[in-house]
PDB file of N, CA and C in Angstrom:
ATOM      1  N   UNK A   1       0.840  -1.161   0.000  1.00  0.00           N
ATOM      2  CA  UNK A   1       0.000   0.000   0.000  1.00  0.00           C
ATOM      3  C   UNK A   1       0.899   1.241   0.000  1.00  0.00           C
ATOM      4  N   UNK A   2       0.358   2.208  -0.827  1.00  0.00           N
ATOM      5  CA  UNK A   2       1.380   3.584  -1.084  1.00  0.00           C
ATOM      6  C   UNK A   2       0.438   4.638  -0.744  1.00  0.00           C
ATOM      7  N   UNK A   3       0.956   5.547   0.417  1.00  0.00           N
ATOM      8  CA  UNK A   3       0.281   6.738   1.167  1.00  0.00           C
ATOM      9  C   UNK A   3       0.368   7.735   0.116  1.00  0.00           C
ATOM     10  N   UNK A   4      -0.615   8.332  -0.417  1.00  0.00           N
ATOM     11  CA  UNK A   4      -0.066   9.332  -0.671  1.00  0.00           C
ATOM     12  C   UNK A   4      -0.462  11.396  -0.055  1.00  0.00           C
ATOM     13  N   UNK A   5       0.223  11.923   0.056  1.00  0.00           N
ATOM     14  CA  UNK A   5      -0.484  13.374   0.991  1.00  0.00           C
ATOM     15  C   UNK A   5      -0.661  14.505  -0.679  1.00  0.00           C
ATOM     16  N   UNK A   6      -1.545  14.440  -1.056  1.00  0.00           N
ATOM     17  CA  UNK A   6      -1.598  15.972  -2.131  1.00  0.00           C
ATOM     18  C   UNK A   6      -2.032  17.620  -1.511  1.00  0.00           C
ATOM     19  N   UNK A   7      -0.568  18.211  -1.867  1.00  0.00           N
ATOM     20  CA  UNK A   7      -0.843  19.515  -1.255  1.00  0.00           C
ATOM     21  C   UNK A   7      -1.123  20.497  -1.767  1.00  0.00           C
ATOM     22  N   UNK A   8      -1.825  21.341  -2.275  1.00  0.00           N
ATOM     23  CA  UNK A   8      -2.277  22.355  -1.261  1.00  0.00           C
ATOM     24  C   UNK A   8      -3.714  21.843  -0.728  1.00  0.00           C
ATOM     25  N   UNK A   9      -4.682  20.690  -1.791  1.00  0.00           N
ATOM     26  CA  UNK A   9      -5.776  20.300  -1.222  1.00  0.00           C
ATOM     27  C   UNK A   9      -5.617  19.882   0.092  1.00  0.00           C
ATOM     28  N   UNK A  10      -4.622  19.001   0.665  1.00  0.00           N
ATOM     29  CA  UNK A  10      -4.516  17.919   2.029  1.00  0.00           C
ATOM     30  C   UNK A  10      -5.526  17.108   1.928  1.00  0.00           C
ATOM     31  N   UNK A  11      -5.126  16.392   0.321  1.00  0.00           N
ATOM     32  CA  UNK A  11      -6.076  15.002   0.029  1.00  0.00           C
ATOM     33  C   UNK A  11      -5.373  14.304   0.458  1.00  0.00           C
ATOM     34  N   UNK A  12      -5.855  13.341   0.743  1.00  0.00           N
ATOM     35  CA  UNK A  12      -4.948  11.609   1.219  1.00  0.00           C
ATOM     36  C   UNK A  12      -6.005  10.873   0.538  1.00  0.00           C
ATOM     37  N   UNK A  13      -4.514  10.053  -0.243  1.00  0.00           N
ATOM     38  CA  UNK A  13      -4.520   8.993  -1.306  1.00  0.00           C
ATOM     39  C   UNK A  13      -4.128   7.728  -1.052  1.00  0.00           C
ATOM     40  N   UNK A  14      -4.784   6.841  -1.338  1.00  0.00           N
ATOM     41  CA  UNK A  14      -4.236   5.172  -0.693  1.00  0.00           C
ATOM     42  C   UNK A  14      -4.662   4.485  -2.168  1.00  0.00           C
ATOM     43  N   UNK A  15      -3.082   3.874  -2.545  1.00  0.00           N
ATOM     44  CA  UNK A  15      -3.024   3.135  -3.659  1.00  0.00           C
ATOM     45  C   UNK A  15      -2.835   1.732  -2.837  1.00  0.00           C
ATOM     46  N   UNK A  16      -3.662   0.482  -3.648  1.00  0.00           N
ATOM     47  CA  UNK A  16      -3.322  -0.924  -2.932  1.00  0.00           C
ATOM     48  C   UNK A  16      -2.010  -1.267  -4.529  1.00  0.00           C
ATOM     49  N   UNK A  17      -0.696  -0.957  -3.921  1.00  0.00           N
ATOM     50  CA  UNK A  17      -0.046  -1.843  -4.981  1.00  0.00           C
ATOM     51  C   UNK A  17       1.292  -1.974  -4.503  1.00  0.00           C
ATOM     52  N   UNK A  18       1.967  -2.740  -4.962  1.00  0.00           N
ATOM     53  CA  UNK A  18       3.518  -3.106  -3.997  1.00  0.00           C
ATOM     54  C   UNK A  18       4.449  -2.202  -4.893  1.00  0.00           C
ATOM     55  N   UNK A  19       4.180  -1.904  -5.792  1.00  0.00           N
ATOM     56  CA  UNK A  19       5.196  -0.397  -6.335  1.00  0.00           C
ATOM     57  C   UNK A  19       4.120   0.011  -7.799  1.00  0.00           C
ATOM     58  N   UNK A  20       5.287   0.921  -7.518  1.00  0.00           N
ATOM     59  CA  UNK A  20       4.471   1.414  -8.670  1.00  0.00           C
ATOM     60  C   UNK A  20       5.250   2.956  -9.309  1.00  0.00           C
ATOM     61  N   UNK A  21       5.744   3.049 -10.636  1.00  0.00           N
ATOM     62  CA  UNK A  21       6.646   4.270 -10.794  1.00  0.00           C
ATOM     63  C   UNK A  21       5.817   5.742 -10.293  1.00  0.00           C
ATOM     64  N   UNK A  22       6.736   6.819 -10.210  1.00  0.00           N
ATOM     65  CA  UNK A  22       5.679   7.938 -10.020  1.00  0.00           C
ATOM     66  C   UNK A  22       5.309   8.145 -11.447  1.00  0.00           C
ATOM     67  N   UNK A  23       5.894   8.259 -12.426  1.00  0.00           N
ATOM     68  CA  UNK A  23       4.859   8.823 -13.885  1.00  0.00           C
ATOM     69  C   UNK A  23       3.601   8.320 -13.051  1.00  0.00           C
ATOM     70  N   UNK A  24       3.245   6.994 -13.321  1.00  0.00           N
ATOM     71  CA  UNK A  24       2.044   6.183 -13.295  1.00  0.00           C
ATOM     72  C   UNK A  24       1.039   6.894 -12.433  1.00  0.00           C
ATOM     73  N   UNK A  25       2.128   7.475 -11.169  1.00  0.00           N
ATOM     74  CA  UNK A  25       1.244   8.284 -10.078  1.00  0.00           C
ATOM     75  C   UNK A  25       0.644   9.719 -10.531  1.00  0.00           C
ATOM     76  N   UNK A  26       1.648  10.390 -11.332  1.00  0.00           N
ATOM     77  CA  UNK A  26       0.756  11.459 -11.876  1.00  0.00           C
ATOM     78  C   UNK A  26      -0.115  10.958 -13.000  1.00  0.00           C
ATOM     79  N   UNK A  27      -0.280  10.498 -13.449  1.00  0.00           N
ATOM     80  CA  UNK A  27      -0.878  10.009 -14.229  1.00  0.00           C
ATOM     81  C   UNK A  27      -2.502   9.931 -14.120  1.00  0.00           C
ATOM     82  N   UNK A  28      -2.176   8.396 -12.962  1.00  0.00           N
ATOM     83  CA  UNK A  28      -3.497   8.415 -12.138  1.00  0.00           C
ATOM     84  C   UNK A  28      -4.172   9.923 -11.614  1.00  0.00           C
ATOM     85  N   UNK A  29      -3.237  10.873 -11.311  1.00  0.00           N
ATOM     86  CA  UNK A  29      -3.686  12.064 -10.907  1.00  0.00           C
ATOM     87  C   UNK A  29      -4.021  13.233 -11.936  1.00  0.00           C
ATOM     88  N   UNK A  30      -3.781  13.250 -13.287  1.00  0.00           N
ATOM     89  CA  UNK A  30      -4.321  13.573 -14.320  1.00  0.00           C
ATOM     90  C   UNK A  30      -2.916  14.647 -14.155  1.00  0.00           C
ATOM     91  N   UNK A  31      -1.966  14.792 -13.988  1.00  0.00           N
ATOM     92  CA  UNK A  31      -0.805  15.593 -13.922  1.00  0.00           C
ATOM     93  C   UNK A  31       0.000  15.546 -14.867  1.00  0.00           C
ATOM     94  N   UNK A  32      -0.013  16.487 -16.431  1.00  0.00           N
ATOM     95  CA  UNK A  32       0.779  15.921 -17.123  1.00  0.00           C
ATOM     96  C   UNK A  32       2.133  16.447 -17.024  1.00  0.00           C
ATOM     97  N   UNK A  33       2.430  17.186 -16.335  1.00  0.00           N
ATOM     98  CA  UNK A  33       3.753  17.662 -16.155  1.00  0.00           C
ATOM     99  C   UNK A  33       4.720  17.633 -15.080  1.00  0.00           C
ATOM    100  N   UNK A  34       5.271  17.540 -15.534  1.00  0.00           N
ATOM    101  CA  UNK A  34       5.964  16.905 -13.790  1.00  0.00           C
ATOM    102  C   UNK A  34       7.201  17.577 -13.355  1.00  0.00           C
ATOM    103  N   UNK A  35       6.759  18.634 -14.133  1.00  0.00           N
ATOM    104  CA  UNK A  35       7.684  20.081 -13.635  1.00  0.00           C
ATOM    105  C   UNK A  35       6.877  20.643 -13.236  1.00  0.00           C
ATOM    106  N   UNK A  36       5.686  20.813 -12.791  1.00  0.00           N
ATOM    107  CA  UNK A  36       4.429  21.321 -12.367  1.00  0.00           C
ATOM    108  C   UNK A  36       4.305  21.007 -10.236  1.00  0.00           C
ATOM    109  N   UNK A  37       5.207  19.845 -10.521  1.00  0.00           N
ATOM    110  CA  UNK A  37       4.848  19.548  -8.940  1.00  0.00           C
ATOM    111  C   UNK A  37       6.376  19.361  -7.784  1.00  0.00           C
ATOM    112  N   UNK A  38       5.827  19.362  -7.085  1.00  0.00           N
ATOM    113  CA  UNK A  38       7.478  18.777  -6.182  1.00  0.00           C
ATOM    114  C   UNK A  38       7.100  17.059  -5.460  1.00  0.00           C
ATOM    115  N   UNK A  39       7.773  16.370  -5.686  1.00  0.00           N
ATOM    116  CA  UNK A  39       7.317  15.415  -5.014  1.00  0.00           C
ATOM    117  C   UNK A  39       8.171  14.898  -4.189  1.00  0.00           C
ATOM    118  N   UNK A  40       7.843  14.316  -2.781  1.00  0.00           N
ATOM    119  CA  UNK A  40       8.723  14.391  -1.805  1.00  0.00           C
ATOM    120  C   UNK A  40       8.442  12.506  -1.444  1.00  0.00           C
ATOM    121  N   UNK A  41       9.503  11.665  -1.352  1.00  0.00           N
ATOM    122  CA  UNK A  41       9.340  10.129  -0.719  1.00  0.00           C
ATOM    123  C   UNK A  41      10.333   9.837   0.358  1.00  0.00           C
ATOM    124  N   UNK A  42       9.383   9.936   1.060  1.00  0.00           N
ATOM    125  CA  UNK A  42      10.049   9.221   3.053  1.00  0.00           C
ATOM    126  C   UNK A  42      11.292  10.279   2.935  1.00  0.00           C
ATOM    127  N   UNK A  43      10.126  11.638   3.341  1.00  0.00           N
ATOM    128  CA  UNK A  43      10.757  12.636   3.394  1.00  0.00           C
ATOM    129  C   UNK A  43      11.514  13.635   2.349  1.00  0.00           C
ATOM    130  N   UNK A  44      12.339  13.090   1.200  1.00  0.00           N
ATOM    131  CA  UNK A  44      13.505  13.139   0.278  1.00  0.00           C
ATOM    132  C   UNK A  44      12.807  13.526  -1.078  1.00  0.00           C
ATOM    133  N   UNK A  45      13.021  14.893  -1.403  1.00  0.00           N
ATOM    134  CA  UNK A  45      12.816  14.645  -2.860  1.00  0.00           C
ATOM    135  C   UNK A  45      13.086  14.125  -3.962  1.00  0.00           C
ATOM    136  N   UNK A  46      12.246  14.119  -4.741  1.00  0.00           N
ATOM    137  CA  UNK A  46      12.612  13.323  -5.791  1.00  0.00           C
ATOM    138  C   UNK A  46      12.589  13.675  -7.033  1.00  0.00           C
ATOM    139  N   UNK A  47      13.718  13.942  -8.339  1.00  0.00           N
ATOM    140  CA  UNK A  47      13.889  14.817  -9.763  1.00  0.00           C
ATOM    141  C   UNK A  47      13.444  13.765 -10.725  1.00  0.00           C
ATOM    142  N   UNK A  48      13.116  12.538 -10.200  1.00  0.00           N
ATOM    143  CA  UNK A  48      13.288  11.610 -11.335  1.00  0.00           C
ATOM    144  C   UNK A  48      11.686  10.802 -11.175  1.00  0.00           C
ATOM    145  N   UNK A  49      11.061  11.588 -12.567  1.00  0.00           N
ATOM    146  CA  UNK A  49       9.459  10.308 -12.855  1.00  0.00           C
ATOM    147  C   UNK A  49       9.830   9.151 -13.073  1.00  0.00           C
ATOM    148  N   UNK A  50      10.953   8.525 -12.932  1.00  0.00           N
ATOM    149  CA  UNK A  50      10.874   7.288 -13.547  1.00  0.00           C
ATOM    150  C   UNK A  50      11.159   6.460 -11.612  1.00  0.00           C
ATOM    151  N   UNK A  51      10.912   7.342 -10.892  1.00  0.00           N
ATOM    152  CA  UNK A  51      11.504   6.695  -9.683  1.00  0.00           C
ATOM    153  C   UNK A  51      10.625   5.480  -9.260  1.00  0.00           C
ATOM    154  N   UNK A  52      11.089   4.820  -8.134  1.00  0.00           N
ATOM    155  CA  UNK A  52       9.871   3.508  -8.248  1.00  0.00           C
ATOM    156  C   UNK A  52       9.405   3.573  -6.881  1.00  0.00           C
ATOM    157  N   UNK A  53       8.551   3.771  -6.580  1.00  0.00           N
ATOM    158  CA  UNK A  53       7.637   3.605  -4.979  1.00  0.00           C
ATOM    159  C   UNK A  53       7.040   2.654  -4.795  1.00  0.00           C
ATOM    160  N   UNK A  54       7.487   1.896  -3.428  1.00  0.00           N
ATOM    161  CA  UNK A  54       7.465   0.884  -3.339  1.00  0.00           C
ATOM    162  C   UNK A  54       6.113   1.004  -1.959  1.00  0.00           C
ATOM    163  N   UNK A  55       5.647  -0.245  -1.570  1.00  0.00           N
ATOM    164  CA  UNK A  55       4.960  -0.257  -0.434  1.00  0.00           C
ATOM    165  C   UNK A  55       5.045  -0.051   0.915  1.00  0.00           C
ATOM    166  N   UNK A  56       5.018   1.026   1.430  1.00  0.00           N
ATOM    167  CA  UNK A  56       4.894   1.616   2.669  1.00  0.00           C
ATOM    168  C   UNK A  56       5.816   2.880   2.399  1.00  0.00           C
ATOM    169  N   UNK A  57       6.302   3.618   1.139  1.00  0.00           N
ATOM    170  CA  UNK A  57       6.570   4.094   1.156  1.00  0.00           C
ATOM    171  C   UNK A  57       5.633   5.018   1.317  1.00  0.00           C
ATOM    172  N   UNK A  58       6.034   7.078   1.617  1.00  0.00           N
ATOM    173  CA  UNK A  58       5.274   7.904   2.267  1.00  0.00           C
ATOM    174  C   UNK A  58       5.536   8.971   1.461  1.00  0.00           C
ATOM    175  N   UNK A  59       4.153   9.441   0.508  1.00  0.00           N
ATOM    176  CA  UNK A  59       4.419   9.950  -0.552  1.00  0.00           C
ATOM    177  C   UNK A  59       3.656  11.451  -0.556  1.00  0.00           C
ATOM    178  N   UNK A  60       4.508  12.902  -0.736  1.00  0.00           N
ATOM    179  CA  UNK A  60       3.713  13.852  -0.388  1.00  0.00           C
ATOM    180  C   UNK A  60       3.957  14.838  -1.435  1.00  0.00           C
ATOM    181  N   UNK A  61       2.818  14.671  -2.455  1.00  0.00           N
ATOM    182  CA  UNK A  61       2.679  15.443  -3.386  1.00  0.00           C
ATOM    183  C   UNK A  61       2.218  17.027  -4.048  1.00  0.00           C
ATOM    184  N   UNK A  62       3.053  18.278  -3.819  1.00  0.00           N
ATOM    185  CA  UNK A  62       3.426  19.768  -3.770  1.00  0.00           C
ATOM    186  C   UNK A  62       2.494  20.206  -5.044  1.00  0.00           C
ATOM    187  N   UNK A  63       1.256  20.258  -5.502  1.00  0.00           N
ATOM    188  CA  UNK A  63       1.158  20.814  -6.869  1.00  0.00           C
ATOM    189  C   UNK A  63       1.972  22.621  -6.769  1.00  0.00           C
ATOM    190  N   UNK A  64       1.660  22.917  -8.363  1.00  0.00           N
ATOM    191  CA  UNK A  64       1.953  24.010  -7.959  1.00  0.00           C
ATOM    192  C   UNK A  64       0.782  25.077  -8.030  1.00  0.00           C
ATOM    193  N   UNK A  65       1.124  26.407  -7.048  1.00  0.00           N
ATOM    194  CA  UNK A  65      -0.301  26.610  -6.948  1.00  0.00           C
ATOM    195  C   UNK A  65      -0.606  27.942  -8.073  1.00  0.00           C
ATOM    196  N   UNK A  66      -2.241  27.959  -8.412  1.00  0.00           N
ATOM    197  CA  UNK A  66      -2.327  28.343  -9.224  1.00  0.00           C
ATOM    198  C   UNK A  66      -2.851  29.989  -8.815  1.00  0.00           C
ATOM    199  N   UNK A  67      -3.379  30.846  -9.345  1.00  0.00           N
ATOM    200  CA  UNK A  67      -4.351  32.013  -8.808  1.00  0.00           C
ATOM    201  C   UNK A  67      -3.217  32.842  -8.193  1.00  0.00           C
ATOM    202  N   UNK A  68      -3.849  33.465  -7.936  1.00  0.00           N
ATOM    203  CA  UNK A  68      -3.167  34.883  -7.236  1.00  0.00           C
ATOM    204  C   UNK A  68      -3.772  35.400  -5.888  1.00  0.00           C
ATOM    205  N   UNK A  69      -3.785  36.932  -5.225  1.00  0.00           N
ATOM    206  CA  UNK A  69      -4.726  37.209  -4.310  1.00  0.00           C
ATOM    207  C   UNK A  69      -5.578  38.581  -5.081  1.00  0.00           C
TER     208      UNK A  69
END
């Protein structure tokens, strides 16, 4: 199972799978760019979509934000 935290909403996401790359994760999240977000695993960021997240890893996903004040 892969936690995942999406921020600025503070959605929590629960994937049932024993890995799974991040593309796949934005993906599932309709994210096509992945210079668009910061993504952080068991703590540590991460530059690379091709990275592989594994189960119990702790996954906290930065969009970037949009609007102004």
């Amino acid at each position: 199972m892969i936690d995942i935290l999406i921020l600025p909403e503070r959605r929590k996401m629960r994937i049932e799978r024993e890995e799974m790359r991040l593309n796949e994760i934005l993906k599932l999240l309709d994210i096509d760019e992945f210079n668009s977000v910061a993504v952080l695993v068991n703590n540590k960021l991460v530059n690379d979509e091709n990275y592989l997240v594994k189960k119990g890893d702790k996954v906290v996903l930065i969009k970037q934000a949009t609007g102004g004040l």
